[in-house]
Protein backbone atom coordinates (compact mmCIF):
# COMPACT_ATOMS: atom_id res chain seq x y z
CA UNK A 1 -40.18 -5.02 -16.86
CA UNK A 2 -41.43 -7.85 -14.34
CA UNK A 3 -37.57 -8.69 -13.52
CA UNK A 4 -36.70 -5.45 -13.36
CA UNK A 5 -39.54 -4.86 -10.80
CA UNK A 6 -38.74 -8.19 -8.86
CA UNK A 7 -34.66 -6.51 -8.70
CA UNK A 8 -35.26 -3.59 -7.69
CA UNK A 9 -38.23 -4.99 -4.86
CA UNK A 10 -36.08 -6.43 -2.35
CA UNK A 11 -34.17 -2.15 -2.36
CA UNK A 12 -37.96 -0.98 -1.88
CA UNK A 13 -38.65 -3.03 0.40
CA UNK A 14 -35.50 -1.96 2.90
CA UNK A 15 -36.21 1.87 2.13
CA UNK A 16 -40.22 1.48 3.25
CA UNK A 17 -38.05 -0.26 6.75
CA UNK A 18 -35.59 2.34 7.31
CA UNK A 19 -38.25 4.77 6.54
CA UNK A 20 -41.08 3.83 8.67
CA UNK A 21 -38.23 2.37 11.90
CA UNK A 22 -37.30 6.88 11.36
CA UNK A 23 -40.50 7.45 11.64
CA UNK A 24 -41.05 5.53 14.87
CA UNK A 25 -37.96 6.95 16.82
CA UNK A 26 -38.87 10.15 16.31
CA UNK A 27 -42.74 9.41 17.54
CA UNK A 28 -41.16 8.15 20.22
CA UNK A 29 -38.70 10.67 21.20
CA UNK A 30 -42.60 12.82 21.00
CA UNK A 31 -44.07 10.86 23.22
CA UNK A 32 -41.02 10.51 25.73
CA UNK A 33 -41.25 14.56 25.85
CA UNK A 34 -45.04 14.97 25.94
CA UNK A 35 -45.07 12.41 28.59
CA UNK A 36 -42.31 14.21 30.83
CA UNK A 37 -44.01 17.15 30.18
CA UNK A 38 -47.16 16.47 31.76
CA UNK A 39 -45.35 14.69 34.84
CA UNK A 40 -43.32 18.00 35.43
CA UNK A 41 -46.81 20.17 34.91
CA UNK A 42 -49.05 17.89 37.47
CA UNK A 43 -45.80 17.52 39.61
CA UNK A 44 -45.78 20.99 40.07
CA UNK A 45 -48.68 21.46 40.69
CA UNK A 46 -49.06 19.30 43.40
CA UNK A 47 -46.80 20.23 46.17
CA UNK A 48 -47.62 18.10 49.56
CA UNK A 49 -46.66 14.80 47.10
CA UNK A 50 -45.45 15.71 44.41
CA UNK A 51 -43.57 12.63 43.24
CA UNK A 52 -46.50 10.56 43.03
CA UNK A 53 -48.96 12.68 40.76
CA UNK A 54 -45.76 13.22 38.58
CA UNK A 55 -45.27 9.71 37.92
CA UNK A 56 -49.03 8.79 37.49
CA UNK A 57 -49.61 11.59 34.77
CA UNK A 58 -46.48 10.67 32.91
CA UNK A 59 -47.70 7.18 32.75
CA UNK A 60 -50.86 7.74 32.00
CA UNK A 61 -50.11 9.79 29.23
CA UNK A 62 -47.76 6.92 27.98
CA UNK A 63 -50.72 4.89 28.17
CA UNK A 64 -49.58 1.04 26.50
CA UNK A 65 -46.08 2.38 25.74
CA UNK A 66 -44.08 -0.14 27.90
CA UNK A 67 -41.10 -0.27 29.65
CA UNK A 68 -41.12 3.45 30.92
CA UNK A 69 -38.79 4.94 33.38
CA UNK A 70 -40.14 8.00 35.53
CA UNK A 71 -37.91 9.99 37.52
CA UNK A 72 -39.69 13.10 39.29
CA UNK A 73 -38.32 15.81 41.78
CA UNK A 74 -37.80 19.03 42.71
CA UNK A 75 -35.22 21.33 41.37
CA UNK A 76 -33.17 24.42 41.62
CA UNK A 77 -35.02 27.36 41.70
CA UNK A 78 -38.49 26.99 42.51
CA UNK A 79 -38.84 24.56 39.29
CA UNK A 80 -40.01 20.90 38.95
CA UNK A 81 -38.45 17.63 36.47
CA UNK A 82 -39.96 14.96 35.14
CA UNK A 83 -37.37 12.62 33.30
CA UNK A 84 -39.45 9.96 31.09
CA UNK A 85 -36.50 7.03 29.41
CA UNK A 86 -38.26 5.14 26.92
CA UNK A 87 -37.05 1.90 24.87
CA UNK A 88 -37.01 2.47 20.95
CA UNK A 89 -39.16 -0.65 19.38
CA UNK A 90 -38.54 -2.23 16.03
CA UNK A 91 -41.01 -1.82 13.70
CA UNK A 92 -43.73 -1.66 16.25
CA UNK A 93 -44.05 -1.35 19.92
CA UNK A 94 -44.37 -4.75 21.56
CA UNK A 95 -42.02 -7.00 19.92
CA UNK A 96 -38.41 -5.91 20.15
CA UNK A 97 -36.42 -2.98 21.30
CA UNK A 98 -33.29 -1.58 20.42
CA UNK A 99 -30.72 -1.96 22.89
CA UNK A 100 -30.80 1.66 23.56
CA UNK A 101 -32.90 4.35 25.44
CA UNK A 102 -35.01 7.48 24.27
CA UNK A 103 -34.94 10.40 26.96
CA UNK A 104 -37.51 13.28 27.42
CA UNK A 105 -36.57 16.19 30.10
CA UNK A 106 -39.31 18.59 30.76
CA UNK A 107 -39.44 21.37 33.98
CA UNK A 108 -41.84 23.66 35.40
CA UNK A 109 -41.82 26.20 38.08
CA UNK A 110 -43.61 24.50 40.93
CA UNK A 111 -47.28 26.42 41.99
CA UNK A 112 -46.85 25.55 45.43
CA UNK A 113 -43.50 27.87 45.97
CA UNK A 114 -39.91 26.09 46.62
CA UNK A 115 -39.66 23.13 48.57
């Protein structure tokens, strides 16, 4: 039974990793969404300077989740973006990141009328 175990161990061991590296792309598709969410709600809120509340909320709410891209502005129609681009990490944010990028959109219609 102990060989058996020690076999099938190394199979575990790369299911727990694929598991737990889904896991964390998804969190951090979440947090690339909340993040661009709150940037497009205190964006449009804020209508003399928009730009720069946008960006400081949707940091903010990022909090130690680093690099971050924040692109803010005013839209069609009356309504706000935020556009948050995150880096996917392996295994755990900090040490390495996939070479590819996580995007979160998020609008709202802008309290202080069309600019």
């Amino acid at each position: 039974m102990a060989v058996e175990f020690l076999g099938m161990l190394p199979l575990i061991a790369v299911v727990c990793v694929l598991l737990w590296q889904s896991a964390l792309l998804g969190y951090t598709y979440i947090r690339a969404g909340n993040a661009a969410d709150e940037g497009a709600r205190q964006g449009a809120a804020d209508a003399p300077d928009p730009g720069g509340r946008c960006k400081a909320a949707a940091e903010e709410d990022l909090g130690t989740w680093r690099p971050a891209q924040v692109d803010c502005g005013p839209a069609s129609g009356g309504m706000y973006e935020a556009e948050v681009t995150l880096k996917v990490p392996v295994l755990f944010p900090g040490f390495v990141d996939f070479p590819f990028d996580v995007k979160g959109h998020a609008g709202a219609v802008a309290e202080g009328g069309a600019w």
